[in-house]
Protein backbone atom coordinates (compact mmCIF):
# COMPACT_ATOMS: atom_id res chain seq x y z
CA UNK A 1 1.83 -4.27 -3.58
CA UNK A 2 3.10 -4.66 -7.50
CA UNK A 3 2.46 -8.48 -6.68
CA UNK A 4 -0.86 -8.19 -6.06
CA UNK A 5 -1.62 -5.69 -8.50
CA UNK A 6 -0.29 -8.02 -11.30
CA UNK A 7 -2.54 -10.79 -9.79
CA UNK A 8 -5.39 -8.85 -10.00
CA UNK A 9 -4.84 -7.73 -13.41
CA UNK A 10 -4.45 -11.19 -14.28
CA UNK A 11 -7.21 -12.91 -12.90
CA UNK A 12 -9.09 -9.43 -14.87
CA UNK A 13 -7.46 -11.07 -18.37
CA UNK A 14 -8.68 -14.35 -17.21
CA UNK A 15 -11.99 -13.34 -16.90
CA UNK A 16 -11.99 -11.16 -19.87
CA UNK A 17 -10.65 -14.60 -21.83
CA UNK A 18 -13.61 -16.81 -20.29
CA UNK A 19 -15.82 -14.01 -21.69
CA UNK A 20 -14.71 -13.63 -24.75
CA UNK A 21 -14.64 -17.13 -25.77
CA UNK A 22 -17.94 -17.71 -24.42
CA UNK A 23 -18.97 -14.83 -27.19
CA UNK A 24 -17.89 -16.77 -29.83
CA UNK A 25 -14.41 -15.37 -29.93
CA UNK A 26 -15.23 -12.23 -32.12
CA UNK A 27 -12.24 -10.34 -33.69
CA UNK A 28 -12.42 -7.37 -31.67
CA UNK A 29 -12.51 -8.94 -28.35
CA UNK A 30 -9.59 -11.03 -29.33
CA UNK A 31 -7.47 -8.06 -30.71
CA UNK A 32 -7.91 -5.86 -27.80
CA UNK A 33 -7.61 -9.06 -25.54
CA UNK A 34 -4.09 -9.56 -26.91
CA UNK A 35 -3.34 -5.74 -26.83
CA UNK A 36 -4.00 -5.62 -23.40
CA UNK A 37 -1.97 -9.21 -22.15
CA UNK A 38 1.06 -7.85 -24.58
CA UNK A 39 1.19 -5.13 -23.13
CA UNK A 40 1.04 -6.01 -19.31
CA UNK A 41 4.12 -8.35 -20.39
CA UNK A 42 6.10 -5.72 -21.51
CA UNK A 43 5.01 -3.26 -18.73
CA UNK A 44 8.65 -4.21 -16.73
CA UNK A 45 11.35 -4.05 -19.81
CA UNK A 46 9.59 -2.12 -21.98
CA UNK A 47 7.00 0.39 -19.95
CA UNK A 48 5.69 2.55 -22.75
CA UNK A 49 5.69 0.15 -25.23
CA UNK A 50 3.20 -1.94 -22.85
CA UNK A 51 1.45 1.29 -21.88
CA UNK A 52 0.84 2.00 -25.82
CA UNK A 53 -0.53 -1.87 -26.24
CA UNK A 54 -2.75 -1.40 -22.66
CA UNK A 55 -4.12 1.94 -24.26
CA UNK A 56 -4.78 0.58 -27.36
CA UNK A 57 -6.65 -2.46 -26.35
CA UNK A 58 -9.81 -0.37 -25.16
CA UNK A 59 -9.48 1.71 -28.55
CA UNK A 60 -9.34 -1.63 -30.54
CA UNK A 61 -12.64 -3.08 -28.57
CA UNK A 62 -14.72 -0.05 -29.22
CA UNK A 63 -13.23 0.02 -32.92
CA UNK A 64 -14.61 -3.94 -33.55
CA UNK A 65 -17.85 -2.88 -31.07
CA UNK A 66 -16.62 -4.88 -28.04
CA UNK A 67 -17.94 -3.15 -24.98
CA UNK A 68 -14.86 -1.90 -23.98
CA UNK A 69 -15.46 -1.48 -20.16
CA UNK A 70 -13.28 -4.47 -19.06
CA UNK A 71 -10.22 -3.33 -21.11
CA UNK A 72 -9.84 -0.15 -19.76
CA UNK A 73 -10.60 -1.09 -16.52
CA UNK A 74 -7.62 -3.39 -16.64
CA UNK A 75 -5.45 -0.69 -18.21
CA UNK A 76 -6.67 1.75 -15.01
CA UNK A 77 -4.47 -0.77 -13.11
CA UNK A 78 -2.04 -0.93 -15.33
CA UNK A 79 -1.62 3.11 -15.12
CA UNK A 80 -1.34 2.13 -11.30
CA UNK A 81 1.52 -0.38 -11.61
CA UNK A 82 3.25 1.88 -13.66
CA UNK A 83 3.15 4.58 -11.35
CA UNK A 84 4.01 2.42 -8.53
CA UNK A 85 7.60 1.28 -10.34
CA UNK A 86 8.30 4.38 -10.73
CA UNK A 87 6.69 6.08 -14.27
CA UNK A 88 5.38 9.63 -14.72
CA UNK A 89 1.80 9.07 -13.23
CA UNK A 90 0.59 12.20 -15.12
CA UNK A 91 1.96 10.31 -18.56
CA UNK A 92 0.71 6.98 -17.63
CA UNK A 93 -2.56 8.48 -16.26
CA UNK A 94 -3.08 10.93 -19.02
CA UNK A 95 -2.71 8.40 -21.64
CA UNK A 96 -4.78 5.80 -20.35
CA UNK A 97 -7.21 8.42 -19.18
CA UNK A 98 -7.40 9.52 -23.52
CA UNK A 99 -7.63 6.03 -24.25
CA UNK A 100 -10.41 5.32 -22.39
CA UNK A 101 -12.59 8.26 -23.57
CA UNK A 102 -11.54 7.74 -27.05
CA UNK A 103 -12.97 4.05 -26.53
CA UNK A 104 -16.42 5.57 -24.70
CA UNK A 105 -16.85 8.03 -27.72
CA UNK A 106 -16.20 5.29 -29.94
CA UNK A 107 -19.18 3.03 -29.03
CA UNK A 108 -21.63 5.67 -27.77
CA UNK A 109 -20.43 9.05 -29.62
CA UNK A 110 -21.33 11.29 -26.68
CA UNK A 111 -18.95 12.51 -23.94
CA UNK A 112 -21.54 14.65 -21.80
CA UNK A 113 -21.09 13.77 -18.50
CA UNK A 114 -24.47 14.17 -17.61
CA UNK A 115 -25.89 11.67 -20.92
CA UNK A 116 -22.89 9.69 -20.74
CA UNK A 117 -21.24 9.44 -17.04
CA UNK A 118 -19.22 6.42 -18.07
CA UNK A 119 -17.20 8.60 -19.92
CA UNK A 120 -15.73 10.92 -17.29
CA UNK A 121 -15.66 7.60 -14.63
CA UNK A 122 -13.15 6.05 -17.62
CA UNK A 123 -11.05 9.02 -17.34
CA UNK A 124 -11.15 9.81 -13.54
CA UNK A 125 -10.52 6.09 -12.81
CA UNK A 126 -7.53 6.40 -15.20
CA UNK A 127 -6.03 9.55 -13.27
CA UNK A 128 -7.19 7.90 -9.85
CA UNK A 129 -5.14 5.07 -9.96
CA UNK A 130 -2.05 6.56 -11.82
CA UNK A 131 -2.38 9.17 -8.52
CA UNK A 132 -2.63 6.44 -6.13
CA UNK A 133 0.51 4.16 -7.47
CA UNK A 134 2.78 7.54 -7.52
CA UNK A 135 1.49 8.11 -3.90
CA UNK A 136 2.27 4.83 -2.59
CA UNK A 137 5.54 4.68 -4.51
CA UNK A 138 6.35 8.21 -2.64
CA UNK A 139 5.16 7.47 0.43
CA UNK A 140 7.25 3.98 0.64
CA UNK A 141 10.58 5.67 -0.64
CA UNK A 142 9.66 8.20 2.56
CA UNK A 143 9.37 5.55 4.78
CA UNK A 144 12.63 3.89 3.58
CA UNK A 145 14.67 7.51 3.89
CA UNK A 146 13.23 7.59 7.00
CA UNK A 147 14.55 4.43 8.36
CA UNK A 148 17.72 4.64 6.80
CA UNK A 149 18.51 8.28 8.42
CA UNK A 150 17.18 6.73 11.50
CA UNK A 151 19.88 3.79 11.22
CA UNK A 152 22.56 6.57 10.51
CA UNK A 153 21.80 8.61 13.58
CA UNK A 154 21.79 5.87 15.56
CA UNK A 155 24.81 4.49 14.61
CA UNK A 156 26.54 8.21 14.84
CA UNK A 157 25.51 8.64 18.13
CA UNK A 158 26.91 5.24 19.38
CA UNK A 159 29.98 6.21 17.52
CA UNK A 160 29.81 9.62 19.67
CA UNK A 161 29.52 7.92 22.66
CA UNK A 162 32.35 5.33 21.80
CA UNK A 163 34.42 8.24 21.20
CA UNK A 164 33.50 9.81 24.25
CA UNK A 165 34.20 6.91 26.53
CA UNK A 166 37.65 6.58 25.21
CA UNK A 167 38.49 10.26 25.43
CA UNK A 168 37.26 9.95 29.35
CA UNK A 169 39.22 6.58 29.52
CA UNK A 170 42.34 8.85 28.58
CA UNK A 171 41.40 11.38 30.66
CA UNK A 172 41.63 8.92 33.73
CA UNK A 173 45.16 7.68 32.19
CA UNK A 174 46.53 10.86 31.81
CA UNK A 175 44.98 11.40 35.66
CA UNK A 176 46.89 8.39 37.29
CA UNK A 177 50.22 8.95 35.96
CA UNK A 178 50.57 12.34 36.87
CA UNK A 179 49.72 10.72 40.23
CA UNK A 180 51.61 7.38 39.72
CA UNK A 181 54.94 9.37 38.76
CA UNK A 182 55.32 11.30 41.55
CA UNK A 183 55.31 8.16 43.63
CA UNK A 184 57.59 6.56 41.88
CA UNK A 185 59.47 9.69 42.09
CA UNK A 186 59.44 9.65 46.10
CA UNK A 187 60.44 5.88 46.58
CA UNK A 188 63.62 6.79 44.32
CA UNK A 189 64.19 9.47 46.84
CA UNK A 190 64.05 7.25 49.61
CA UNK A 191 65.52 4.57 48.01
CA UNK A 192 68.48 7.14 47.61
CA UNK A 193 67.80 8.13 51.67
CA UNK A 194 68.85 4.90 52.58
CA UNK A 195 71.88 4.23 50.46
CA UNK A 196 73.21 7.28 52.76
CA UNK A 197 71.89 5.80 55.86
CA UNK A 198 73.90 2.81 55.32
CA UNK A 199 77.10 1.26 57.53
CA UNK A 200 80.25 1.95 55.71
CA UNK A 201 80.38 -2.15 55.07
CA UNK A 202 76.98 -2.86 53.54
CA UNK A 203 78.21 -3.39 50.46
CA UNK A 204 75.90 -5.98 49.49
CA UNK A 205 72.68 -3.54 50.77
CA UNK A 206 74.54 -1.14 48.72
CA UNK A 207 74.68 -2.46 45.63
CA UNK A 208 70.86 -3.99 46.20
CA UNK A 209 69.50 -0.62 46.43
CA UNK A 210 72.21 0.70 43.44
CA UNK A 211 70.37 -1.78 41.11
CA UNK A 212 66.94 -0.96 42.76
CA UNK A 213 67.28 2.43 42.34
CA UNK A 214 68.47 1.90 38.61
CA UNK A 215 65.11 0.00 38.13
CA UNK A 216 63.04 2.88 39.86
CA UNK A 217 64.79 5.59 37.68
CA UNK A 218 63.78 3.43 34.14
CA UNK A 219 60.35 3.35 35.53
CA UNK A 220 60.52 6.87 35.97
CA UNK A 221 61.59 7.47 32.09
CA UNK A 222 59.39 4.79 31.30
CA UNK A 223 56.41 6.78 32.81
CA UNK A 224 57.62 10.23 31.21
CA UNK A 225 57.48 8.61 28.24
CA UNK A 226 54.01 7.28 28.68
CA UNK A 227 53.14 10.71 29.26
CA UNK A 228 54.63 12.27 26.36
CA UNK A 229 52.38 9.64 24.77
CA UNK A 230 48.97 10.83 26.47
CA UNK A 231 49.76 14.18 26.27
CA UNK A 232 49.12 14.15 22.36
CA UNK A 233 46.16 16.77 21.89
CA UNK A 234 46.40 18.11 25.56
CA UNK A 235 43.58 20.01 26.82
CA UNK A 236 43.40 23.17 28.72
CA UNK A 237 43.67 22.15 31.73
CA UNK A 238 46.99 19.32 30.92
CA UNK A 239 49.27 21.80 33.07
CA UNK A 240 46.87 22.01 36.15
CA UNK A 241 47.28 20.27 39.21
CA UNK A 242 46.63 16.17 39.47
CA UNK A 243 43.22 15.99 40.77
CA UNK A 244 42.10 14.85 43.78
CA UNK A 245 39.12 15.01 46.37
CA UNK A 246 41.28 17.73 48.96
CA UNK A 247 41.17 20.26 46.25
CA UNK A 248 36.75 20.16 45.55
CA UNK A 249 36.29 23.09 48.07
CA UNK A 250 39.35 24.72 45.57
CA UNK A 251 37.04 24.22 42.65
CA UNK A 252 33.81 24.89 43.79
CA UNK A 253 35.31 28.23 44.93
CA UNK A 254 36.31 28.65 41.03
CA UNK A 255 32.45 27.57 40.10
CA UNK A 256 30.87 29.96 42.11
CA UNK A 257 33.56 32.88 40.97
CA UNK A 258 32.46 32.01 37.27
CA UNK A 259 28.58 33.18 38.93
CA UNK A 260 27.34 29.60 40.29
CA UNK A 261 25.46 30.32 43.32
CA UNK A 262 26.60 26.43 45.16
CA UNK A 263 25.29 25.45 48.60
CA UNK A 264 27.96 23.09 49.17
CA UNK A 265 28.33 20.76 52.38
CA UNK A 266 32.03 18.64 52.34
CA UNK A 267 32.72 16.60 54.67
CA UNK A 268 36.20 14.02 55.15
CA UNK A 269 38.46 15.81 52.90
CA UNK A 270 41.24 14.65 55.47
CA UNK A 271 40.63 10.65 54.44
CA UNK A 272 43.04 9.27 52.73
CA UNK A 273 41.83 7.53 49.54
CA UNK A 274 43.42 5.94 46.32
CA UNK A 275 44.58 7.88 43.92
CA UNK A 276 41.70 6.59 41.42
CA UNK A 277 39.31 6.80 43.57
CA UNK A 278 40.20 10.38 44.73
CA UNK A 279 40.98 11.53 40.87
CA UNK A 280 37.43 10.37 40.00
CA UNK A 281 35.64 12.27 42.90
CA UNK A 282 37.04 15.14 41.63
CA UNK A 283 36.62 14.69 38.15
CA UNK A 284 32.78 13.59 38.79
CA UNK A 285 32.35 16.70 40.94
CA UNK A 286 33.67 18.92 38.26
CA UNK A 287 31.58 17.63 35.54
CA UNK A 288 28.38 17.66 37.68
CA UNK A 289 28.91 21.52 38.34
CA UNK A 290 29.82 22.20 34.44
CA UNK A 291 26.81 20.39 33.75
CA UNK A 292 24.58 22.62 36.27
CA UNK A 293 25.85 25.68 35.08
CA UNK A 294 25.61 24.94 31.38
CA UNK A 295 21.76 22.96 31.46
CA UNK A 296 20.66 24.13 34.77
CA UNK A 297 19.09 27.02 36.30
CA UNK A 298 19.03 29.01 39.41
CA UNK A 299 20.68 27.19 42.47
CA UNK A 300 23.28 24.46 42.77
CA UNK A 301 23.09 22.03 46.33
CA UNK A 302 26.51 19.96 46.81
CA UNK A 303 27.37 16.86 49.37
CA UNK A 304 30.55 15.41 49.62
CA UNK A 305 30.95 13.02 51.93
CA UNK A 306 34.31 11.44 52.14
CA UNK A 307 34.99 7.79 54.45
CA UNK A 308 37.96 5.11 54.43
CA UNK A 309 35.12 3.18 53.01
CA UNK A 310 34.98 5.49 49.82
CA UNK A 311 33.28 8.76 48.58
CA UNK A 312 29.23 10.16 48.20
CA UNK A 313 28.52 12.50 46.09
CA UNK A 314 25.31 14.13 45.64
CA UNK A 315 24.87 17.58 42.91
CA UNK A 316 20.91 18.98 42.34
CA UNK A 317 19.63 22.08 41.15
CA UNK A 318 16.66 23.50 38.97
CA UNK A 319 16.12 22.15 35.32
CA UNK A 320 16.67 24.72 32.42
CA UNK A 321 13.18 24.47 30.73
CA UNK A 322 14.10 22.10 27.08
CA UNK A 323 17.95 21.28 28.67
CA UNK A 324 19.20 18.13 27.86
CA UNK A 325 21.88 16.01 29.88
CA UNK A 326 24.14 15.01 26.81
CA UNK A 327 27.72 15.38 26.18
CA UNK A 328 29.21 18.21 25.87
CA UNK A 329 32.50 19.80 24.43
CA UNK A 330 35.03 20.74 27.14
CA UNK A 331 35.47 19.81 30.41
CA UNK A 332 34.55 16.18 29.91
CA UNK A 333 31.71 14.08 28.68
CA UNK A 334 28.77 14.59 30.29
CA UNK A 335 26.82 11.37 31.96
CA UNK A 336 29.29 9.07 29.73
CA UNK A 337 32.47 10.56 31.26
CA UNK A 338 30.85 10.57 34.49
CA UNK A 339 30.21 7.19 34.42
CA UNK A 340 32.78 5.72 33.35
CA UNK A 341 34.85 7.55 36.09
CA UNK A 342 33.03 5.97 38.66
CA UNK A 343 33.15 2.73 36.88
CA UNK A 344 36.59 2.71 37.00
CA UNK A 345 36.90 2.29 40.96
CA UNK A 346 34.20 0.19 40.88
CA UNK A 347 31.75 2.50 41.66
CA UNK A 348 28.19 4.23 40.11
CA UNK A 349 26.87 7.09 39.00
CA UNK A 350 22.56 7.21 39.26
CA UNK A 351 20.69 10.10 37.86
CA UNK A 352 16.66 11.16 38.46
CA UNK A 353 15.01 14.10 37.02
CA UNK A 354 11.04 15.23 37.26
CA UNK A 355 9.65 18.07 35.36
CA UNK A 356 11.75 20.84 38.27
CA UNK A 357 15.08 18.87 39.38
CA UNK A 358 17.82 17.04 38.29
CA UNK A 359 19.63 14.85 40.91
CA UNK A 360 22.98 13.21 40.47
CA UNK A 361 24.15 10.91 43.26
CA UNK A 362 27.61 9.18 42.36
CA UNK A 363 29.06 6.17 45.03
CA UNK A 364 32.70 5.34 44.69
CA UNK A 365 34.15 2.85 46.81
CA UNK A 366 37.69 3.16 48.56
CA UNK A 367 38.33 -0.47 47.82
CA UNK A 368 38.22 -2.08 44.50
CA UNK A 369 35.18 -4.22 43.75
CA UNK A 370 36.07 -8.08 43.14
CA UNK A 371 34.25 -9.86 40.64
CA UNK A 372 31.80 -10.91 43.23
CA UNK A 373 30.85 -7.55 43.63
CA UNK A 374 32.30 -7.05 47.06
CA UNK A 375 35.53 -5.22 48.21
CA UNK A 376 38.12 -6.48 48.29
């Protein structure tokens, strides 16, 4: 925009020069010329200097009885540029605006709008463009605030979901071990059930499960230490139970004592699953129902449907009129945490929603997906 204002106040000058040296170059045509010129050049270091010289070359005009009209027509867009960069547009406007009237009383010595109308145009042309360059200036540095709070929510609500991703990936972590240290803890025992079982003159088995055992017991310290590790900034529920998919009808039971009403239908909680796979049914389950009760309204419908092939889960219920399905504080992280539960088995979570219903249908397979997409 300040580019092609400046061209088309210099292709104005131009024309003004062609003009006046067709006229014979009279002295008053020349003075104002160079008022004006001087002071578009020092419009950028020196703005009210060039201002003064832009105002003044009208005045000069009139003063030498140049028809002023195309000097303060040039120093209407000069009021603009300024304006646009930044100056007072009620200073650069104002002044400009005086100048111009000055230069219309000058040559005519009447300012009645109705015997003179050039006089108020001059001045309302002035205070026009002045106006217009500090509403375009305004309007860009909008735009630009705009975009750069845009950027910065954006980028905090990747950062949010980052952060939530890795406090679900711990989450899982802190899940597993509980679950990987107690087996570690049973083949000790039985490592320690077969030392006893042993002939009287196995001392090679002996000593064979003597060093195993040794190697199962620095696991075991290994793990505890892990856990000391994860347990930095427990949550409320660090002390509860490892979670698994035989304990949902447990905490649906605790859902609907909180004032839930659930309609739940579970089905294979006697498979046997991995303990990821089983952790993250749970887990999913769990953060389906917090998210029901906290965004939803009115009923809750369940399915759990448990194979050896893996897990189905399947939570809708009514839409709280304005709710939206984002993370939360608590027990978990919403959709993200959800997800990336069932990612970690390989699995998906899918959600659907019309203006009613919200549907959340999560698929976790009992096998672990190969890179081909099948299980393995």
């Amino acid at each position: 925009m300040e580019r092609v204002t400046l061209v088309i106040i210099s292709l104005a000058i131009a024309v003004e020069g062609i003009t006046v040296a067709q006229a014979g170059l009279p002295i008053g045509a020349v003075l104002a010329l160079i008022a004006t010129t001087a002071g578009v050049a020092f419009c950028y270091r020196m703005p009210y200097l060039g201002l003064t010289l832009v105002a003044a070359g009208p005045v000069i005009a009139a003063l030498f009885g140049w028809a002023p009209i195309a000097n303060w027509s040039i120093a209407c867009f000069v009021a603009f540029l300024l304006a646009l960069r930044g100056g007072s547009a009620l200073v650069a406007g104002g002044v400009i605006a005086a100048a111009n009237l000055g230069s219309v009383w000058l040559v005519s010595g009447d300012l009645s709008i109705i015997e003179n109308p050039e006089a108020s145009v001059s001045a309302f042309a002035a205070l026009a463009t002045a106006a217009a360059g500090s509403a375009i200036r305004e309007s860009r540095r909008y735009w630009l605030e705009l975009e750069r709070r845009t950027a910065e929510a954006i980028a905090t609500r990747e950062a949010a979901v980052d952060r939530s991703v890795a406090e679900e990936r711990l989450r899982i972590a802190r899940d597993l071990h509980d679950s990987v240290g107690h087996e570690i803890a049973v083949v000790n025992m039985h490592l320690g059930a077969a030392d006893v079982h042993l002939p009287a003159d196995a001392h090679a088995s002996r000593a064979d499960l003597a060093a195993a055992q040794q190697s199962v017991q620095a696991v075991l310290r290994e793990t505890q230490q892990i856990l000391r590790v994860l347990r930095v900034g427990v949550e409320p529920d660090t002390l509860a139970p490892t979670p698994e998919h035989g304990r949902i009808p447990a905490l649906v039971d605790g859902f609907r004592a909180a004032g839930l009403t659930i309609e739940a239908t579970v089905t294979g909680l006697e498979t046997d699953l991995p303990l990821a796979v089983s952790a993250a049914a749970y887990r999913i389950v769990q953060e389906a129902l917090t998210n029901a009760q906290r965004h939803g309204s009115g009923d809750v419908s369940l399915r759990v449907h448990v194979t050896p092939a893996g897990v189905t889960l399947e939570v809708v219920n009514l839409r709280r009129v304005g709710a939206t399905r984002e993370a939360s504080a608590g027990g978990g992280n919403g959709l993200v945490g959800m997800r990336e539960r069932a990612a970690s088995t390989g699995g998906q979570v899918q959600v659907r929603e019309d203006a009613r219903f919200f549907w959340l249908t999560a698929t976790l397979p009992a096998a672990p997906l190969s890179r081909t997409g099948a299980p393995e």
